[in-house]
Protein backbone atom coordinates (compact mmCIF):
# COMPACT_ATOMS: atom_id res chain seq x y z
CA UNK A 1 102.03 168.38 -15.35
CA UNK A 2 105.44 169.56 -13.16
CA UNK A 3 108.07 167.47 -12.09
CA UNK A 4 107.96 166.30 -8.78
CA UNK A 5 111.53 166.84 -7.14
CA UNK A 6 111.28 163.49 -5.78
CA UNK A 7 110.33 161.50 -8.82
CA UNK A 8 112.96 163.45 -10.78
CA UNK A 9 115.04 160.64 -11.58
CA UNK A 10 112.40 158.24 -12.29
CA UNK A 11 111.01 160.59 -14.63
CA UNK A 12 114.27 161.24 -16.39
CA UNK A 13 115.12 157.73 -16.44
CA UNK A 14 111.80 157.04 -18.32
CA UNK A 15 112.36 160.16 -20.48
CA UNK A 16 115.54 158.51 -21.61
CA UNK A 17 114.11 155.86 -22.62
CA UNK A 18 111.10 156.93 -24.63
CA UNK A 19 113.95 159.57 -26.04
CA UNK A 20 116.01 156.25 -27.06
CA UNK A 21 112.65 154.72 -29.09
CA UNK A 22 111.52 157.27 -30.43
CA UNK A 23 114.33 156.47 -33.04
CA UNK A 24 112.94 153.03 -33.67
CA UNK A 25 112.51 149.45 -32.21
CA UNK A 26 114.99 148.15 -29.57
CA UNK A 27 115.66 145.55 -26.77
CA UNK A 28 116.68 146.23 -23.67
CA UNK A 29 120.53 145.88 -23.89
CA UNK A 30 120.44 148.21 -27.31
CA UNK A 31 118.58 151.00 -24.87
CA UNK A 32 121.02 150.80 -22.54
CA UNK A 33 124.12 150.95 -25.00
CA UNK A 34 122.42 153.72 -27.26
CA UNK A 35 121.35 155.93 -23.65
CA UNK A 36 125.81 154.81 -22.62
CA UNK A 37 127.19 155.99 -25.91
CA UNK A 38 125.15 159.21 -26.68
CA UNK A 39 125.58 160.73 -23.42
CA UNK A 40 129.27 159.66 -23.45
CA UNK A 41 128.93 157.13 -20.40
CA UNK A 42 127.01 159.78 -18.28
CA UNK A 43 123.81 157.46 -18.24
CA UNK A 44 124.17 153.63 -17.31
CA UNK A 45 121.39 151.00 -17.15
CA UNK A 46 122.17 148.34 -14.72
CA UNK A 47 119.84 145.11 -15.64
CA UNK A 48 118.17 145.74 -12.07
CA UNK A 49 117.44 149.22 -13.08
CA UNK A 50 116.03 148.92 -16.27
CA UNK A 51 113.99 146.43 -17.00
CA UNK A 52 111.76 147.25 -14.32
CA UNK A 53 111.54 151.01 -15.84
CA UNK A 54 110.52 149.09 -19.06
CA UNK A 55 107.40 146.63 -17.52
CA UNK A 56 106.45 150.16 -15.83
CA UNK A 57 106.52 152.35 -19.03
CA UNK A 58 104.78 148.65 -20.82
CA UNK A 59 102.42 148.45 -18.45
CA UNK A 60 101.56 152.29 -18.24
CA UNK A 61 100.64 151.68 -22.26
CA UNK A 62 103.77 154.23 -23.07
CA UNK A 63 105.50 151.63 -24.96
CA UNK A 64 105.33 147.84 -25.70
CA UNK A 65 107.06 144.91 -26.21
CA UNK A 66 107.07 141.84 -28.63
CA UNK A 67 109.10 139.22 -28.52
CA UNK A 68 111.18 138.33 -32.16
CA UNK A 69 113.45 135.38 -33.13
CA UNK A 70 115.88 138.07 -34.39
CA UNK A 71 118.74 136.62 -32.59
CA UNK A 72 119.90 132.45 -33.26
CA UNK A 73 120.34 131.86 -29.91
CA UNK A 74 117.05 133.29 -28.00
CA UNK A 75 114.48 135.23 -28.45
CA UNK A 76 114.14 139.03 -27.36
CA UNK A 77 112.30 141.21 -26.62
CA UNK A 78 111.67 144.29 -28.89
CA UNK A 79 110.13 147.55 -27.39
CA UNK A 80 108.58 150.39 -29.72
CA UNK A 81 107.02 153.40 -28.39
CA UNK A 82 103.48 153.45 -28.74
CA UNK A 83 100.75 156.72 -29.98
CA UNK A 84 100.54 157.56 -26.02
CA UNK A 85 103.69 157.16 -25.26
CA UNK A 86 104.93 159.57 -28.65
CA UNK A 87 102.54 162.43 -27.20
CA UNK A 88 103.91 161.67 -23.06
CA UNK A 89 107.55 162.28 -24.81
CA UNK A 90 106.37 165.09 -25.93
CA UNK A 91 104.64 166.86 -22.83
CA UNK A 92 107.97 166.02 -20.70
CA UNK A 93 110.58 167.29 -23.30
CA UNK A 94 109.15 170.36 -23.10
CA UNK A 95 108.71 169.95 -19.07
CA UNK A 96 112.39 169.07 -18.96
CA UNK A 97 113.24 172.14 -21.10
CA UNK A 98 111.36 174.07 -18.91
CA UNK A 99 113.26 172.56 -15.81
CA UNK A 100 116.85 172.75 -17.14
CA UNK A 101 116.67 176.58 -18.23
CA UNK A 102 115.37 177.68 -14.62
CA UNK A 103 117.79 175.24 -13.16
CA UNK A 104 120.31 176.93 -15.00
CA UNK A 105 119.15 180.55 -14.15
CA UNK A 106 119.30 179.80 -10.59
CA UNK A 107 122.79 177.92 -10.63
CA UNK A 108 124.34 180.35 -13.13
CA UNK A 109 123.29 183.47 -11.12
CA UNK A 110 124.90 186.53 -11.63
CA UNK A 111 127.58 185.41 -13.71
């Protein structure tokens, strides 16, 4: 599977995220802190941007969601990357790999 130019920012938004759980368990506004503070404030989920990524990836069986009384004023809900989605993260870290070092051989050029 290759990236399609057009879908390349869906597909590294989604990337992010199943990079981000792979760690372990999180809700939505821990994703979007952890994805803030490891890239240094490069990456930034806006409410309208990623929950919608997250029914997609939930609904695509790549991860899934439970909802936990962790918090005393409401519930939320926690994500976890599923078996699929583990082996999809996979496939497209390598694809990305793959993607950056050509990107980077074409851009660098003759240096």
């Amino acid at each position: 599977m290759e990236f399609e130019l057009q879908n390349l920012t869906k597909t590294c938004n989604e990337t992010l995220i199943l990079a981000a759980l792979s760690s372990g368990d999180k809700h939505g506004y821990q994703l979007a802190v952890e994805l803030e503070e490891k890239s240094n404030g490069y990456f930034r989920f806006k409410h309208g941007t990623l929950y919608p990524i997250l029914h997609k990836l939930e609904k695509d069986g790549l991860i899934r969601g439970e909802w936990a009384d962790d918090s005393p004023k409401r519930k939320r809900k926690q994500y976890h990357l599923t078996a699929r989605g583990a082996r999809h993260l996979d496939r497209v870290r390598t694809e990305w790999q793959t993607f950056c070092r050509n990107l980077t051989a074409v851009t660098e050029g003759d240096r």
